[in-house]
Protein backbone atom coordinates (compact mmCIF):
# COMPACT_ATOMS: atom_id res chain seq x y z
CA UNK A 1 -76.57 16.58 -13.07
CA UNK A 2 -74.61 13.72 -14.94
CA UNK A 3 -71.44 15.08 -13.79
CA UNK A 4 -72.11 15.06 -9.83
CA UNK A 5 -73.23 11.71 -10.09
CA UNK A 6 -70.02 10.42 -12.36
CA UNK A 7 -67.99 12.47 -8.94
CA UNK A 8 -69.84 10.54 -6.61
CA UNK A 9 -69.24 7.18 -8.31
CA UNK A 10 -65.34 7.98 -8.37
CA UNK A 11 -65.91 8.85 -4.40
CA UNK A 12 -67.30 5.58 -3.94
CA UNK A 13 -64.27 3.37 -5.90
CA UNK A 14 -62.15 4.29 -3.53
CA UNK A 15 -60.42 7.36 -5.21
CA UNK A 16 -59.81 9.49 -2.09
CA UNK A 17 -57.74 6.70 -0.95
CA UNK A 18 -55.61 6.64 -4.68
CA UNK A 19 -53.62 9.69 -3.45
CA UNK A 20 -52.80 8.20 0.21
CA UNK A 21 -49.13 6.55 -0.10
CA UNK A 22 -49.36 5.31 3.07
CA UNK A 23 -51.82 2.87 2.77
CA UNK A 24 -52.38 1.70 -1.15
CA UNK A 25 -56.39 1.12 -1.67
CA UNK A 26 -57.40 -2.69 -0.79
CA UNK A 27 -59.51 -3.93 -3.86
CA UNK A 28 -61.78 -6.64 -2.92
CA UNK A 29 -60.87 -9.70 -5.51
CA UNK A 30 -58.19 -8.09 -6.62
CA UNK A 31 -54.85 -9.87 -5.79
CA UNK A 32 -52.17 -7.50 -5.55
CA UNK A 33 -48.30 -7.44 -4.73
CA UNK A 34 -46.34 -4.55 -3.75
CA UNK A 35 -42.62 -4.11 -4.01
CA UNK A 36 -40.43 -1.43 -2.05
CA UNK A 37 -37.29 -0.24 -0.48
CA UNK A 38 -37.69 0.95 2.87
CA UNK A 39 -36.11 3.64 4.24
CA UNK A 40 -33.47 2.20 6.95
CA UNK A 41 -35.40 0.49 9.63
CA UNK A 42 -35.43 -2.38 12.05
CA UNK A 43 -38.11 -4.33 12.84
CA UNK A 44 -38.24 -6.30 15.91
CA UNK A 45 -40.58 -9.04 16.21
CA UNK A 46 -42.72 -9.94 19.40
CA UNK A 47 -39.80 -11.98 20.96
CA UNK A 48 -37.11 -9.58 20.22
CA UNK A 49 -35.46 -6.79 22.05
CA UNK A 50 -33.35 -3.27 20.95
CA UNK A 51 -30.58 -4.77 22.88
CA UNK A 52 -29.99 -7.33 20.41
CA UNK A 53 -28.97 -4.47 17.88
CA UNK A 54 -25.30 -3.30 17.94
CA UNK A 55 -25.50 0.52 19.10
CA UNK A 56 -28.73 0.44 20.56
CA UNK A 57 -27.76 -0.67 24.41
CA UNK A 58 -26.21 -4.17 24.36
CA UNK A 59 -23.90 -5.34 26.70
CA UNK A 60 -20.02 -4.13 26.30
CA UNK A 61 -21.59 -1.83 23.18
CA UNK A 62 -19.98 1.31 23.63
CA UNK A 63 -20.10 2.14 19.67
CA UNK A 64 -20.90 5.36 18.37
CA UNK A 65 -22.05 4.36 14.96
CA UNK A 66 -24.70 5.23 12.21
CA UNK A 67 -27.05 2.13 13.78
CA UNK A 68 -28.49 3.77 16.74
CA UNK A 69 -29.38 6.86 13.86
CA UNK A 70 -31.60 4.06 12.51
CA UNK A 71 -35.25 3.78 13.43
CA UNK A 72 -37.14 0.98 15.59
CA UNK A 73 -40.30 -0.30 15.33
CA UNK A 74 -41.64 -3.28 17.14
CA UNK A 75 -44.45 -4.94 14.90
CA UNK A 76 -46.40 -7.71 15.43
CA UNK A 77 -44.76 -10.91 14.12
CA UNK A 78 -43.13 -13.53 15.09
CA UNK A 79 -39.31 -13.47 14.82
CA UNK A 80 -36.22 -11.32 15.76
CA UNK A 81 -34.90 -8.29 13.77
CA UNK A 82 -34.91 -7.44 10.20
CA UNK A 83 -32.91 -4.72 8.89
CA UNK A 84 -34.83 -2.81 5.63
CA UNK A 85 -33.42 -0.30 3.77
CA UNK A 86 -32.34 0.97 0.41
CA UNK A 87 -30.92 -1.35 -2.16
CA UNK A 88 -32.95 -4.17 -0.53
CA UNK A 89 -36.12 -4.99 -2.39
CA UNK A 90 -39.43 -5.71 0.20
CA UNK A 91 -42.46 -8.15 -1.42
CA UNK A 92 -46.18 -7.40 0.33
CA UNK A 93 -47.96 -9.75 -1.29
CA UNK A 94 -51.87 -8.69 -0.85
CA UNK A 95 -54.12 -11.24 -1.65
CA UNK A 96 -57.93 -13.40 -1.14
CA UNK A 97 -56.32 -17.24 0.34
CA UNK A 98 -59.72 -18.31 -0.36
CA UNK A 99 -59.21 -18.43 -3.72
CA UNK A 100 -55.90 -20.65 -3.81
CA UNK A 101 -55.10 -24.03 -2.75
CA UNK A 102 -54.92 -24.53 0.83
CA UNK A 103 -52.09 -25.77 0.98
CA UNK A 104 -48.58 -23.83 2.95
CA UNK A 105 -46.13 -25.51 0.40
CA UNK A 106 -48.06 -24.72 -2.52
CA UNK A 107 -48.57 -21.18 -1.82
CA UNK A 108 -44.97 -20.40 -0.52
CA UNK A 109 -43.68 -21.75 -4.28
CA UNK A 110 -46.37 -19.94 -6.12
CA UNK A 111 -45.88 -16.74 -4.04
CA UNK A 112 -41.88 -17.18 -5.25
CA UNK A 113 -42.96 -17.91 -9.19
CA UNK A 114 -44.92 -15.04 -8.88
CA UNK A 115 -42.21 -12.79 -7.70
CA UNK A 116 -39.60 -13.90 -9.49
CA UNK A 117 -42.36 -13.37 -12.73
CA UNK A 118 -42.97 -9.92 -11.71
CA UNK A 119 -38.70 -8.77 -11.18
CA UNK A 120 -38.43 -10.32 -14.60
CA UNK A 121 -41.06 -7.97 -15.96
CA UNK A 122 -39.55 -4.86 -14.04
CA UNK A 123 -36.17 -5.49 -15.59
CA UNK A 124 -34.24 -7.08 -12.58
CA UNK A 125 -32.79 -9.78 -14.67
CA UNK A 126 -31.23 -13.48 -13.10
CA UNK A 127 -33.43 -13.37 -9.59
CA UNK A 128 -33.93 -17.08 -9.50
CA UNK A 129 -34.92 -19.85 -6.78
CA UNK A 130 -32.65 -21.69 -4.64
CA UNK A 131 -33.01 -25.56 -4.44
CA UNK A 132 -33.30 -26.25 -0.45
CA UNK A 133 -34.67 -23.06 1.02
């Protein structure tokens, strides 16, 4: 039957996966960039530690505050803590390096064209690049 095999091609694109928020399908040679706002979270990288956020333990701390209602979750990066949440816009860029120039420089300035490309096309107007970062 024509129509169980045009089911079982869908199965095998991937569409089961369409419907799963949590983790967007991966499309091989398909370059991809997600934007988001979190709900509040902190991240702490590999060398960090929940006493470095105010309310969550630290020395002479003592504060009652909406902080230690905020989630942690250690992830595996490099780096300290990061604060996401709403009103702050996060970039996953998902993409095949072995297409691009090999190069750390090149990619980090085409990565930030291609953001600032894709905020001017979702209406955040004036997002530009500053000289020296």
């Amino acid at each position: 039957d024509n129509n169980d095999n045009d089911s079982n091609n869908n199965n095998e694109a991937g569409n089961s996966e369409v419907n799963n928020t949590k983790n967007p399908p991966f499309l091989p040679g398909c370059d991809s960039i997600v934007m988001l706002q979190h709900d509040p979270v902190y991240t702490l990288g590999t060398a960090s530690d929940p006493s470095f956020i105010r309310g969550h333990g630290g020395e002479n701390d003592g504060n009652d505050n909406d902080d230690n209602k905020i989630p942690i979750v250690r992830i595996e990066r490099g780096g300290e803590v990061t604060y996401h949440g709403p009103g702050q816009l996060t970039v996953y860029p998902i993409l095949d390096l072995k297409g691009y120039k090999q190069d750390i420089h090149w990619y980090m300035r085409a990565l930030e064209e291609v953001i600032l490309l894709a905020l001017d096309k979702a209406g955040v107007k004036g997002a530009t690049r500053e000289d020296g970062l």
